[in-house]
PDB file of N, CA and C in Angstrom:
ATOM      1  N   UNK A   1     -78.318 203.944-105.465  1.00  0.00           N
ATOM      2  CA  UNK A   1     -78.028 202.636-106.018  1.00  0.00           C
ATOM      3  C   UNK A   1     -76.682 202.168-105.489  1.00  0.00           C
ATOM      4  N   UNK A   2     -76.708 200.886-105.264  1.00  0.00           N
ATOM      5  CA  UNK A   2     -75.445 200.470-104.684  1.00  0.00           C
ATOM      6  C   UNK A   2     -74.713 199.305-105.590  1.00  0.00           C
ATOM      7  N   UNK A   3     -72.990 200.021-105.737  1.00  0.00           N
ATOM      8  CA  UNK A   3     -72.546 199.986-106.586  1.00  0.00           C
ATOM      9  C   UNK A   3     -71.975 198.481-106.102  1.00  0.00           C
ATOM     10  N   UNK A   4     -71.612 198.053-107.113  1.00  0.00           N
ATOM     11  CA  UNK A   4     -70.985 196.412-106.769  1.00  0.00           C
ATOM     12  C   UNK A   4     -69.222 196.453-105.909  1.00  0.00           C
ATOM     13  N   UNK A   5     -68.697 195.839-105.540  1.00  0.00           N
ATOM     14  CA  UNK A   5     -67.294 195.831-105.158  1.00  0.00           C
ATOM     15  C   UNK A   5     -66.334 195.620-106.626  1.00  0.00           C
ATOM     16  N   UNK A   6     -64.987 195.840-106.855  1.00  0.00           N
ATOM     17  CA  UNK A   6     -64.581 195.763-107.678  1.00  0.00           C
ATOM     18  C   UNK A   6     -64.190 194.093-107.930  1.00  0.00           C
ATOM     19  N   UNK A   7     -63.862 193.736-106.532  1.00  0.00           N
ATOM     20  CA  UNK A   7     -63.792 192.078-106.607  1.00  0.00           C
ATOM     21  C   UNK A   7     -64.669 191.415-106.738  1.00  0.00           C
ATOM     22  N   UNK A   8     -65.709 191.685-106.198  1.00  0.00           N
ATOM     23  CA  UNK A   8     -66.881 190.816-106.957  1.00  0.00           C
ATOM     24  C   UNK A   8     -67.034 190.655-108.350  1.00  0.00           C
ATOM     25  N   UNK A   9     -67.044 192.174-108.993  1.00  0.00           N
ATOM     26  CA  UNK A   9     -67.244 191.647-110.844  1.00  0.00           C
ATOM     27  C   UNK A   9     -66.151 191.185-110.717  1.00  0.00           C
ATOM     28  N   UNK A  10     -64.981 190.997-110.537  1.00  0.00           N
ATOM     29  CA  UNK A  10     -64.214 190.701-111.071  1.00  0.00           C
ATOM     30  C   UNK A  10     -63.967 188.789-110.589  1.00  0.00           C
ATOM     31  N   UNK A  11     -64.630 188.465-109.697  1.00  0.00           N
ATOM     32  CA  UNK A  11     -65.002 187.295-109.680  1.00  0.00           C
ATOM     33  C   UNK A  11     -66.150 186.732-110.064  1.00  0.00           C
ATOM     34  N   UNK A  12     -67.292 187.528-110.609  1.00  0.00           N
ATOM     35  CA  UNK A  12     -68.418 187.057-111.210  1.00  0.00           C
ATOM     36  C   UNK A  12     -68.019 186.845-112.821  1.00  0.00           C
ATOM     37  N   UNK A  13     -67.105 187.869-113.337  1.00  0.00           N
ATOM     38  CA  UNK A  13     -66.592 187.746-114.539  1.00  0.00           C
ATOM     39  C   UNK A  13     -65.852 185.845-114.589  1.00  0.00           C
ATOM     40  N   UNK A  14     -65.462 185.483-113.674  1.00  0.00           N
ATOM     41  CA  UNK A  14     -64.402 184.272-114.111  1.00  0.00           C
ATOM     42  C   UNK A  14     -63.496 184.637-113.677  1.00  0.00           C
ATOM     43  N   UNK A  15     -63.142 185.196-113.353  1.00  0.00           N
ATOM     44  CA  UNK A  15     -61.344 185.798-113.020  1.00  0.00           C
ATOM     45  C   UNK A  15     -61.114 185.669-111.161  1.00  0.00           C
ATOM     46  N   UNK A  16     -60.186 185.089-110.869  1.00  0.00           N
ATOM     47  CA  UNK A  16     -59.766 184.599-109.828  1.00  0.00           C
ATOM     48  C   UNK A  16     -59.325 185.656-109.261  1.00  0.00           C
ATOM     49  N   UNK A  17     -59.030 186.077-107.949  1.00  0.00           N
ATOM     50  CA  UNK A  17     -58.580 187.200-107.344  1.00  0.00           C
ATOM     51  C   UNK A  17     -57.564 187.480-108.028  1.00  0.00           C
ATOM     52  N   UNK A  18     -57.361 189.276-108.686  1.00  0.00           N
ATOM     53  CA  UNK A  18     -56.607 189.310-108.961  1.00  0.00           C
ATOM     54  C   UNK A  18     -56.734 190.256-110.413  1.00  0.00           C
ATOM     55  N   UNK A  19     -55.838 190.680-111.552  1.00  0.00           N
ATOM     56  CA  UNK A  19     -56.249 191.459-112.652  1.00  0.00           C
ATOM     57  C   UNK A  19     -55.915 190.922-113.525  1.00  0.00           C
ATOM     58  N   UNK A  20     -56.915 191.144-114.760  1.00  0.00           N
ATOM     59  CA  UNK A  20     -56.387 190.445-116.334  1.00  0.00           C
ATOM     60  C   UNK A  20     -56.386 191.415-117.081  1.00  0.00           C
ATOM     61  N   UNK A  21     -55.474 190.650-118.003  1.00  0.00           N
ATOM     62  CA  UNK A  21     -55.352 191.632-119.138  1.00  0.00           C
ATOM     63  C   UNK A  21     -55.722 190.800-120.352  1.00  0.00           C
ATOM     64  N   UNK A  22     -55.502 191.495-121.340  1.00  0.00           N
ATOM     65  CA  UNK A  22     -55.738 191.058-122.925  1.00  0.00           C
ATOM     66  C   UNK A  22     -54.531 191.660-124.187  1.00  0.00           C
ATOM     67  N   UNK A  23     -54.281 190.915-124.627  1.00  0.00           N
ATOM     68  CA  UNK A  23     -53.125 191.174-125.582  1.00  0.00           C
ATOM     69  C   UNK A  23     -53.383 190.531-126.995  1.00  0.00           C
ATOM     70  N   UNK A  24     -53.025 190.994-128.187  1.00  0.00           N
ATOM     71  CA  UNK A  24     -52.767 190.770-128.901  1.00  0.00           C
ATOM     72  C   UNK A  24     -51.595 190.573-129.655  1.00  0.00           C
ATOM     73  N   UNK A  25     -51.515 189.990-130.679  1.00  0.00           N
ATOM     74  CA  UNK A  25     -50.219 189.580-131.548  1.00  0.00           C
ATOM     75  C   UNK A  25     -49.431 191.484-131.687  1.00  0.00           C
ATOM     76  N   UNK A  26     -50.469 191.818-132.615  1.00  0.00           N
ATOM     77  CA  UNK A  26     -49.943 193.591-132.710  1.00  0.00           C
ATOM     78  C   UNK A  26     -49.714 194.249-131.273  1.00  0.00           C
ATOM     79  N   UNK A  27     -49.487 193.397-130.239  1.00  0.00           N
ATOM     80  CA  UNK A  27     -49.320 194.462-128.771  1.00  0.00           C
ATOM     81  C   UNK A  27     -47.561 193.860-128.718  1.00  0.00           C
ATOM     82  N   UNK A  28     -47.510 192.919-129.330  1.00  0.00           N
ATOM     83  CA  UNK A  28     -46.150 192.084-128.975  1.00  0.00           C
ATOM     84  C   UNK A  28     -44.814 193.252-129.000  1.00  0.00           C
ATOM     85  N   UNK A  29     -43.851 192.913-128.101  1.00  0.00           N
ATOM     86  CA  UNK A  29     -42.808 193.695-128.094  1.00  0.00           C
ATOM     87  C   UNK A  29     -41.649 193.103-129.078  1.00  0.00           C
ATOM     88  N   UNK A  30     -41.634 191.842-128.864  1.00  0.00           N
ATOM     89  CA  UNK A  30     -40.608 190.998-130.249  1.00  0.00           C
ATOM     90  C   UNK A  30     -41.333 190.218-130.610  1.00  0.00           C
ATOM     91  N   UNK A  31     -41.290 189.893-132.175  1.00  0.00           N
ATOM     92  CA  UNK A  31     -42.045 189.116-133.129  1.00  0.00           C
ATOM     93  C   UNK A  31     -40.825 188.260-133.663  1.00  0.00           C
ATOM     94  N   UNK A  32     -40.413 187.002-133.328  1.00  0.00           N
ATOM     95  CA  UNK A  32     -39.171 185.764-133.799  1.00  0.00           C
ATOM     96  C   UNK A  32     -40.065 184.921-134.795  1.00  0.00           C
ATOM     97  N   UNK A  33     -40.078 185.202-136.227  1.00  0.00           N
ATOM     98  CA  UNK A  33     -40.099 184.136-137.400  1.00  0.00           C
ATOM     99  C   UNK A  33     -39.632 183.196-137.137  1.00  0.00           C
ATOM    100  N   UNK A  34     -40.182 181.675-136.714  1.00  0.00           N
ATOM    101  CA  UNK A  34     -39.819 180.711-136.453  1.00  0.00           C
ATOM    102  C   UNK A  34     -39.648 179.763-137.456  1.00  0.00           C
ATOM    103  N   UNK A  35     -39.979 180.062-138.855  1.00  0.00           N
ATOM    104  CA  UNK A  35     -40.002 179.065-139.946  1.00  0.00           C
ATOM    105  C   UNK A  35     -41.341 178.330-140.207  1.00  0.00           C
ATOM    106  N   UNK A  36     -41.447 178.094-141.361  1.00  0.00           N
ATOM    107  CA  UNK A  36     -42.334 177.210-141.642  1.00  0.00           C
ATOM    108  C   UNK A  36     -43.929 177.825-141.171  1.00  0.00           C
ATOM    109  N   UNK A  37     -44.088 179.283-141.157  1.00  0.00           N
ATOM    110  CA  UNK A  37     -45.612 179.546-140.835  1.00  0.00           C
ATOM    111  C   UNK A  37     -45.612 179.417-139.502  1.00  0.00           C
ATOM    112  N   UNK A  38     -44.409 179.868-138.715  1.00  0.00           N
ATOM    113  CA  UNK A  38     -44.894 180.111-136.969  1.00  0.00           C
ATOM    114  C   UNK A  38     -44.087 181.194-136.581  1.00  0.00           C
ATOM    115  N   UNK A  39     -44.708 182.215-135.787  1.00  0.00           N
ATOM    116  CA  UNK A  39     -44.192 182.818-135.285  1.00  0.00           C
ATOM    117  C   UNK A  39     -44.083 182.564-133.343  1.00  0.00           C
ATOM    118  N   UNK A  40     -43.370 183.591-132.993  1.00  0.00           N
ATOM    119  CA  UNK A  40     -43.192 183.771-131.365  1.00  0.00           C
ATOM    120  C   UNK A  40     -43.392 184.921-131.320  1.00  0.00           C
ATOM    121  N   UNK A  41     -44.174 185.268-130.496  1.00  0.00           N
ATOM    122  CA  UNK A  41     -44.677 186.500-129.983  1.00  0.00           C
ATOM    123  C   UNK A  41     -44.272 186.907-128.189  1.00  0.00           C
ATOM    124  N   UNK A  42     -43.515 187.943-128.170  1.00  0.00           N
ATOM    125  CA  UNK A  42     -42.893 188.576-126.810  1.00  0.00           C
ATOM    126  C   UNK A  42     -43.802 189.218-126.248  1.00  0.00           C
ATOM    127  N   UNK A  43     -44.147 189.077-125.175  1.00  0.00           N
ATOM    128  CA  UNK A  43     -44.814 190.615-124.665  1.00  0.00           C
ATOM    129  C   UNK A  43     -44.473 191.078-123.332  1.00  0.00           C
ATOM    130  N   UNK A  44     -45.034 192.342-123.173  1.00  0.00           N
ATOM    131  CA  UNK A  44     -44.467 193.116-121.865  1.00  0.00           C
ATOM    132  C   UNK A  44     -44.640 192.685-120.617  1.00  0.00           C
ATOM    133  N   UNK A  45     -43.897 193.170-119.689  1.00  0.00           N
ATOM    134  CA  UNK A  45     -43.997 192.334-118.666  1.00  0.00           C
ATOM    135  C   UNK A  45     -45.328 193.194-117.848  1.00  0.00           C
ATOM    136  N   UNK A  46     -45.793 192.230-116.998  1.00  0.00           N
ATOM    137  CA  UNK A  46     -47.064 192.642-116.521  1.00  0.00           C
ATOM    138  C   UNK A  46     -47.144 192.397-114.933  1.00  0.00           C
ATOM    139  N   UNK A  47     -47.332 193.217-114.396  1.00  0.00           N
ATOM    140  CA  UNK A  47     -46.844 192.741-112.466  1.00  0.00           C
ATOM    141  C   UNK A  47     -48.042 191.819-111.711  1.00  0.00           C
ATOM    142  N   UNK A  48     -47.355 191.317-110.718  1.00  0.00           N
ATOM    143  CA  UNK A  48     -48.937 190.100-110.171  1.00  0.00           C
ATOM    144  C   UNK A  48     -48.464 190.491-108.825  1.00  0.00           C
ATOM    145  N   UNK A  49     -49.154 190.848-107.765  1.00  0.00           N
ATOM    146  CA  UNK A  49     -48.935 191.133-106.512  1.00  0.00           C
ATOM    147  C   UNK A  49     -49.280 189.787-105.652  1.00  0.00           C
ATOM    148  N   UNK A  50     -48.456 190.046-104.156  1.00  0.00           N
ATOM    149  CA  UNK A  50     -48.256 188.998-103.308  1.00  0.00           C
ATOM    150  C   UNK A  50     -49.990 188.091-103.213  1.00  0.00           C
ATOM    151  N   UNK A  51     -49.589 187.278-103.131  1.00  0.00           N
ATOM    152  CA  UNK A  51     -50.665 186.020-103.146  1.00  0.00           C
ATOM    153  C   UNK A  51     -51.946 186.372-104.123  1.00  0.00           C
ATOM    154  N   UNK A  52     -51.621 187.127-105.505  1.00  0.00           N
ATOM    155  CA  UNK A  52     -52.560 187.122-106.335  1.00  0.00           C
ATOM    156  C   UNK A  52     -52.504 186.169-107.798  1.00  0.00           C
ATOM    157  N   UNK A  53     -53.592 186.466-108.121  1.00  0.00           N
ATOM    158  CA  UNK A  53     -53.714 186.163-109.967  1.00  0.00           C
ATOM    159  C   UNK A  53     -53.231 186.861-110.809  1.00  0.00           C
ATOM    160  N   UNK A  54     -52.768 186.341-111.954  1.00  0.00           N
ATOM    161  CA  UNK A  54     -53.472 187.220-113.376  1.00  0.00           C
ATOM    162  C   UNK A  54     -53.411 186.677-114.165  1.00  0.00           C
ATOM    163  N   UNK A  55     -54.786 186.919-114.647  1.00  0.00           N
ATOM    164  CA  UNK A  55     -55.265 186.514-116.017  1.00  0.00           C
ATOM    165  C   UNK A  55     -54.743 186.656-117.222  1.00  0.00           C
ATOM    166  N   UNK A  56     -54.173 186.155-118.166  1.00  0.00           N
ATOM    167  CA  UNK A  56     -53.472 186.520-119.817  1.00  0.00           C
ATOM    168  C   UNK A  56     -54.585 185.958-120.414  1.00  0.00           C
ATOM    169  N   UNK A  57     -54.736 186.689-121.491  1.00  0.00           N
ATOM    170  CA  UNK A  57     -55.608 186.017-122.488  1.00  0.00           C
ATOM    171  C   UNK A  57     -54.883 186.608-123.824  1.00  0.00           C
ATOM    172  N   UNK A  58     -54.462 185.982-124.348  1.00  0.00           N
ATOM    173  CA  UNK A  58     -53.684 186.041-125.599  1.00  0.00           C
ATOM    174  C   UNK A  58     -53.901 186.074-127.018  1.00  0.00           C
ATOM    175  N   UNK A  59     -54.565 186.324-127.954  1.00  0.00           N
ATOM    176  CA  UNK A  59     -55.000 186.458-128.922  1.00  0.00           C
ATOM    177  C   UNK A  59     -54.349 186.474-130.478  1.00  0.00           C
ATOM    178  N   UNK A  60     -54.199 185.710-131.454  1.00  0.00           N
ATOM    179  CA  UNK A  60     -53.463 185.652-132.347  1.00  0.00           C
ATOM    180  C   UNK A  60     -54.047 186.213-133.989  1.00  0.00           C
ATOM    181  N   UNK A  61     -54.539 186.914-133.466  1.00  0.00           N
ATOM    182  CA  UNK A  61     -55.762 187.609-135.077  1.00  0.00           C
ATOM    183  C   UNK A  61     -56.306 186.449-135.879  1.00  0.00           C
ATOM    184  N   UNK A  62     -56.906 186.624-136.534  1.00  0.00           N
ATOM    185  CA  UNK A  62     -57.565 186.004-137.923  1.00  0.00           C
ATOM    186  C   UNK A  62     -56.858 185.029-138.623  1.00  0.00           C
ATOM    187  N   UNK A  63     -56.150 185.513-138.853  1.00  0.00           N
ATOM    188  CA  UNK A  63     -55.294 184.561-140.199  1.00  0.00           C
ATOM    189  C   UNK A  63     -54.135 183.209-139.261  1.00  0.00           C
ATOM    190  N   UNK A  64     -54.319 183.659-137.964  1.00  0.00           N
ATOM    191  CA  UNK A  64     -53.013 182.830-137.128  1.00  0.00           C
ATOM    192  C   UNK A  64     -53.597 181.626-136.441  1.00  0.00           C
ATOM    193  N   UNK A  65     -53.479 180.180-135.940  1.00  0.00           N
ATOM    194  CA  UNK A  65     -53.807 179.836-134.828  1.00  0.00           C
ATOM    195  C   UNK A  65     -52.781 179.743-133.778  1.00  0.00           C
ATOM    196  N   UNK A  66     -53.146 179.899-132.490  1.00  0.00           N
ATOM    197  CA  UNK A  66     -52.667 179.634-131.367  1.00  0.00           C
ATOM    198  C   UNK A  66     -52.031 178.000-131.722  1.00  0.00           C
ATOM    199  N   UNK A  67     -50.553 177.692-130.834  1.00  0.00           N
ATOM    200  CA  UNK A  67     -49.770 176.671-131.010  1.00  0.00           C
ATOM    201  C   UNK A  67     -49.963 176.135-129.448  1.00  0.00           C
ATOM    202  N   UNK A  68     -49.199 177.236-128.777  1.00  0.00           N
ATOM    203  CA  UNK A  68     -48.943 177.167-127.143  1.00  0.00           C
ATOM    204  C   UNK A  68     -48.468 178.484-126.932  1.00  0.00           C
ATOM    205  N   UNK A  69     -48.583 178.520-125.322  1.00  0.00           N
ATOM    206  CA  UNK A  69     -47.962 179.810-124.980  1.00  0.00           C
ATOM    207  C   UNK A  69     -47.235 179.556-123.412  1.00  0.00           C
ATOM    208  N   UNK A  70     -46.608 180.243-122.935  1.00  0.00           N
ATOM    209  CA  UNK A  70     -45.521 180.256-121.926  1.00  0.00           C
ATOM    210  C   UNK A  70     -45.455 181.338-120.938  1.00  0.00           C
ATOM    211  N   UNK A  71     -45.029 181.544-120.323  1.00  0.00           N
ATOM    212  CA  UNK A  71     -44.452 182.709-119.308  1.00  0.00           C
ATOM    213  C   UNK A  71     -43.518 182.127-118.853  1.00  0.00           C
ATOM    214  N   UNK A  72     -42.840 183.560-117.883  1.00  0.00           N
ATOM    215  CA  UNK A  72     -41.585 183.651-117.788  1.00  0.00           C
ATOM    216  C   UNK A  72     -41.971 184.977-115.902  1.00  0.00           C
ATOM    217  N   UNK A  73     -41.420 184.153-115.029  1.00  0.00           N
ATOM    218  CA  UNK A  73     -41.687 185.170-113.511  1.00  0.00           C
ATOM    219  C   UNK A  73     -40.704 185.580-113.081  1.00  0.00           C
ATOM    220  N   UNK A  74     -40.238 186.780-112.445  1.00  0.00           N
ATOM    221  CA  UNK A  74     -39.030 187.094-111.821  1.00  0.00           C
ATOM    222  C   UNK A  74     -39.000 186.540-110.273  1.00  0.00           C
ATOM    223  N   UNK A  75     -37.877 186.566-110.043  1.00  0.00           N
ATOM    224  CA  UNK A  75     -37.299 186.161-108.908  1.00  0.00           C
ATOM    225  C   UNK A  75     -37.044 184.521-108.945  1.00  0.00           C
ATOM    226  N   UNK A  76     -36.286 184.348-107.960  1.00  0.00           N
ATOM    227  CA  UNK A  76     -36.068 182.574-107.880  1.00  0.00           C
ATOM    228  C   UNK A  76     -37.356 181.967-106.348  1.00  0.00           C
ATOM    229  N   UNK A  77     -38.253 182.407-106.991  1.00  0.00           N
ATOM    230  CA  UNK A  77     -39.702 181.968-105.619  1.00  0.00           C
ATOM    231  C   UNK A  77     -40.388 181.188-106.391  1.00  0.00           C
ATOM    232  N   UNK A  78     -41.130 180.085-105.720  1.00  0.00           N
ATOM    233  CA  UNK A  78     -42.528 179.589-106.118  1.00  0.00           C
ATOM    234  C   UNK A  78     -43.632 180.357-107.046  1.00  0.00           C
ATOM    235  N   UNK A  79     -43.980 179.777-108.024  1.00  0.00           N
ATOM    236  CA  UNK A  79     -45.166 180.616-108.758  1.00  0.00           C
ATOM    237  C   UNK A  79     -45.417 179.407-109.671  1.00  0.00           C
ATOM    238  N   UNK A  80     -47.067 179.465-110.013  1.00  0.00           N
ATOM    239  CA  UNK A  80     -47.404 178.477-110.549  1.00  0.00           C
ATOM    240  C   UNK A  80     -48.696 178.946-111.588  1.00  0.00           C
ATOM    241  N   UNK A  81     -48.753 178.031-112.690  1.00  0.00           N
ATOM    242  CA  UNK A  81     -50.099 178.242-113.457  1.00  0.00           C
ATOM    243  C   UNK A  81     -51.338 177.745-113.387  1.00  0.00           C
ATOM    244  N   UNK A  82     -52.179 178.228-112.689  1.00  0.00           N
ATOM    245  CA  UNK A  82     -53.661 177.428-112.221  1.00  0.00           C
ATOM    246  C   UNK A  82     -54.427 176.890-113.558  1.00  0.00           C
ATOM    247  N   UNK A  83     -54.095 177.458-114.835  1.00  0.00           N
ATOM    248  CA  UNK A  83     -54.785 177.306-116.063  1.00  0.00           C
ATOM    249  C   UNK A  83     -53.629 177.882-117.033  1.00  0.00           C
ATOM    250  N   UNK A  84     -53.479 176.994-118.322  1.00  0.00           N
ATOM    251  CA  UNK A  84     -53.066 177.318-119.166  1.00  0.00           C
ATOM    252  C   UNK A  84     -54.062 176.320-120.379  1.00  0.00           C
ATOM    253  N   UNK A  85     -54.531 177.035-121.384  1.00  0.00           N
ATOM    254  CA  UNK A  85     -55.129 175.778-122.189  1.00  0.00           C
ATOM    255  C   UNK A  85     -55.702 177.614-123.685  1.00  0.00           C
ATOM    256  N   UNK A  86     -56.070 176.492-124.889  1.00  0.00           N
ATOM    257  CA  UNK A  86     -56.488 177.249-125.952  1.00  0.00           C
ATOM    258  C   UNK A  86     -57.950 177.292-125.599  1.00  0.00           C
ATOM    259  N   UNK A  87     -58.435 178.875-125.657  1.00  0.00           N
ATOM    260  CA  UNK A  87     -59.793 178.882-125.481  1.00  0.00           C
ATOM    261  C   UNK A  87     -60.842 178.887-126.650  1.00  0.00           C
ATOM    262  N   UNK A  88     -60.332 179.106-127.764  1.00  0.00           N
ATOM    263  CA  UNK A  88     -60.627 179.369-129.237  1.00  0.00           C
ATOM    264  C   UNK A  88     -58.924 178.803-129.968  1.00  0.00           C
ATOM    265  N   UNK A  89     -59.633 178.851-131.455  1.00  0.00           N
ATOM    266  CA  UNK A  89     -58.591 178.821-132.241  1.00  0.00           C
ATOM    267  C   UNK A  89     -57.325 179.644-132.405  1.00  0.00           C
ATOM    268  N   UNK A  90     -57.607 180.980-131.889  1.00  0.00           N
ATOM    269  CA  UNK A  90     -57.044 181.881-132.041  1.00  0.00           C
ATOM    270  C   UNK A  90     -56.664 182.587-130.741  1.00  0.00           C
ATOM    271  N   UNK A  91     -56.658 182.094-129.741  1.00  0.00           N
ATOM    272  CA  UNK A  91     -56.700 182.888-128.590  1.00  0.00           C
ATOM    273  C   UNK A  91     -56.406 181.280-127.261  1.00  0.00           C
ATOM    274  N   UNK A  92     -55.528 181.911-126.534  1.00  0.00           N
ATOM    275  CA  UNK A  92     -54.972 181.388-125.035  1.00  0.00           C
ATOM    276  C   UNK A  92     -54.985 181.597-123.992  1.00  0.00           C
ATOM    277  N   UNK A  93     -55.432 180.821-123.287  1.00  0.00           N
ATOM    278  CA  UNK A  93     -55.442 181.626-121.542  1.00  0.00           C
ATOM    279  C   UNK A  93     -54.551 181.050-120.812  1.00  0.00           C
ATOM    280  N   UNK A  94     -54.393 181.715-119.883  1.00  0.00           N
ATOM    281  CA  UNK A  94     -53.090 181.324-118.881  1.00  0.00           C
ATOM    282  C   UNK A  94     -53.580 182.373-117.631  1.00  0.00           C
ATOM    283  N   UNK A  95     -53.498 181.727-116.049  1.00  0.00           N
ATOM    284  CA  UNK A  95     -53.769 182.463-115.422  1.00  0.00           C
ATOM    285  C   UNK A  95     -52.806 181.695-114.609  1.00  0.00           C
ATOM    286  N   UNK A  96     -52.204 182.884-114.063  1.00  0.00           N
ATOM    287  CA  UNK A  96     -50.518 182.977-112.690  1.00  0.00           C
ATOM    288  C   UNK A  96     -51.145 183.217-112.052  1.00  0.00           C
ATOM    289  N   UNK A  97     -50.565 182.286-111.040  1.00  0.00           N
ATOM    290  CA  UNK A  97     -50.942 182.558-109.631  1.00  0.00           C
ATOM    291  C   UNK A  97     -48.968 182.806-108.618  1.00  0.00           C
ATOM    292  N   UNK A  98     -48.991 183.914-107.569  1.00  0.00           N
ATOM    293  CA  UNK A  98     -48.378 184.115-107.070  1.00  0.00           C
ATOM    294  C   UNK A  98     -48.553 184.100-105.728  1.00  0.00           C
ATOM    295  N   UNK A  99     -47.759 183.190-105.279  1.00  0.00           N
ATOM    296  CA  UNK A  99     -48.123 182.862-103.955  1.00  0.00           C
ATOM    297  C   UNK A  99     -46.983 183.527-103.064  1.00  0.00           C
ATOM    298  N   UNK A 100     -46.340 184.193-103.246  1.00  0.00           N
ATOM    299  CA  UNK A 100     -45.283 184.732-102.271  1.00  0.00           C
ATOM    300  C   UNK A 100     -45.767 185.882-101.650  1.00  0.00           C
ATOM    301  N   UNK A 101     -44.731 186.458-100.783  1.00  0.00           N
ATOM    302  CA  UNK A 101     -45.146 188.151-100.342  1.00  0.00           C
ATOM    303  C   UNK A 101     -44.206 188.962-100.859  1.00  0.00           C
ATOM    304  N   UNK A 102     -44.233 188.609-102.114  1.00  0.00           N
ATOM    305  CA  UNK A 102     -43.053 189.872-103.236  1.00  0.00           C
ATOM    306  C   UNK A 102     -43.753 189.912-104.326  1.00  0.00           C
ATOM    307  N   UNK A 103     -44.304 191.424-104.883  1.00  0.00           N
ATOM    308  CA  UNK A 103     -44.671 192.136-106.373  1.00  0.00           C
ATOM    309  C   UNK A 103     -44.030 191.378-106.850  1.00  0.00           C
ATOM    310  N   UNK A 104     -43.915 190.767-107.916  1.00  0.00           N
ATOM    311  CA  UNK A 104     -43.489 189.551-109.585  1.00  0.00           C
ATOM    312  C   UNK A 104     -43.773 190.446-110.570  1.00  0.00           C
ATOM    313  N   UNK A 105     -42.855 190.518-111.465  1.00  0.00           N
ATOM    314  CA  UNK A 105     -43.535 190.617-113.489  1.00  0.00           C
ATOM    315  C   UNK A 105     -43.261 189.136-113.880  1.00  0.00           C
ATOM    316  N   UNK A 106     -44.052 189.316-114.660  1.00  0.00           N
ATOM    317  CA  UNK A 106     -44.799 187.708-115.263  1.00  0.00           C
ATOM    318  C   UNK A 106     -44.540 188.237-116.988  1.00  0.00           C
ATOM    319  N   UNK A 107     -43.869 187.419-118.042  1.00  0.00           N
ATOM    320  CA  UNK A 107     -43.717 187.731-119.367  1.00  0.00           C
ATOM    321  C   UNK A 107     -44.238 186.697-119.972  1.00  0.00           C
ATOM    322  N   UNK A 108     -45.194 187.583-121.076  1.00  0.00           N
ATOM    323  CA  UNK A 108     -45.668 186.014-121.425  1.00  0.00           C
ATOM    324  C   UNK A 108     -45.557 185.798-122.493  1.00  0.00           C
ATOM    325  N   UNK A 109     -45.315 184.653-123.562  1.00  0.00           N
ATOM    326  CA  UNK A 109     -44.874 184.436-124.225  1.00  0.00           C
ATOM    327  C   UNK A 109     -46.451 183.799-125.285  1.00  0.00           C
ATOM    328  N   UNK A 110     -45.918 183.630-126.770  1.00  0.00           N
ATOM    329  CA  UNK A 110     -46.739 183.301-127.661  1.00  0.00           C
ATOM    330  C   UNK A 110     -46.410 182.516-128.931  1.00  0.00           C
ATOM    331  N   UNK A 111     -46.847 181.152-129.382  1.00  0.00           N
ATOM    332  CA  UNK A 111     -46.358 180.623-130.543  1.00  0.00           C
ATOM    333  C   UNK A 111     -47.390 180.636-131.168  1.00  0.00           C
ATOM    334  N   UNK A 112     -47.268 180.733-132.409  1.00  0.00           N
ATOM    335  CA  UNK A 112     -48.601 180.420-133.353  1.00  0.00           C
ATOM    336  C   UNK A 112     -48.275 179.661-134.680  1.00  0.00           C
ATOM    337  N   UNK A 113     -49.436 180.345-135.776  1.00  0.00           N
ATOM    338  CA  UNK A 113     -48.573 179.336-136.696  1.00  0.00           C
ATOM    339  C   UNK A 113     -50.126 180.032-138.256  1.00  0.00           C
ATOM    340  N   UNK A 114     -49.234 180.666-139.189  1.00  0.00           N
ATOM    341  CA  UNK A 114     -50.176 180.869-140.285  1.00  0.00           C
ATOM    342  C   UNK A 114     -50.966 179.904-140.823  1.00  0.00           C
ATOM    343  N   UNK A 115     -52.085 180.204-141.146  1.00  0.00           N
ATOM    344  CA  UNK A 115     -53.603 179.326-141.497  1.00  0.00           C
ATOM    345  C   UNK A 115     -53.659 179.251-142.611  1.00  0.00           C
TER     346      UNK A 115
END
């Protein structure tokens, strides 16, 4: 049996060249009480290699909705977001794209807001 390429599922899935991840509120590294039923959610930094993607998909549990969310890229180079938008109530996507020929960490950021 012949096995698929790894880029193919991974472009039959939706996902643009490149790797995603998935995070949740409980994966966050700093949690900032913003007042009034919102929080900010920190998370780890995650690497995107020369002229690739990556996928965030962000997730805010049950009781939270998604507000907006952000990132944050190292170096002073070009890098841009092909998609950022709420995919559910509770959950965000954002997919980086890196167009340089330098490894990046990408931090991505999270606002929400109690239901």
């Amino acid at each position: 049996m012949k096995k698929k390429s790894s880029l193919k599922a991974v472009k039959k899935a939706g996902v643009k060249r490149g790797k995603a991840v998935t995070l949740s509120t409980r994966n966050a590294r700093i949690t900032q009480n913003l007042g009034n039923g919102f929080e900010r959610f920190v998370f780890q930094p995650f690497t995107v290699l020369p002229g690739r993607f990556l996928t965030i998909t962000l997730s805010s549990g049950t009781l939270r909705s998604v507000i907006s969310a952000g990132w944050s890229i190292s170096g002073l180079l070009p890098a841009y977001a092909t998609d950022s938008f709420p995919a559910r109530t509770n959950q965000w996507i954002i997919v980086i794209h890196n167009p340089t020929v330098f490894t990046r960490t990408v931090t991505p950021y999270l606002i929400t807001k109690f239901t």
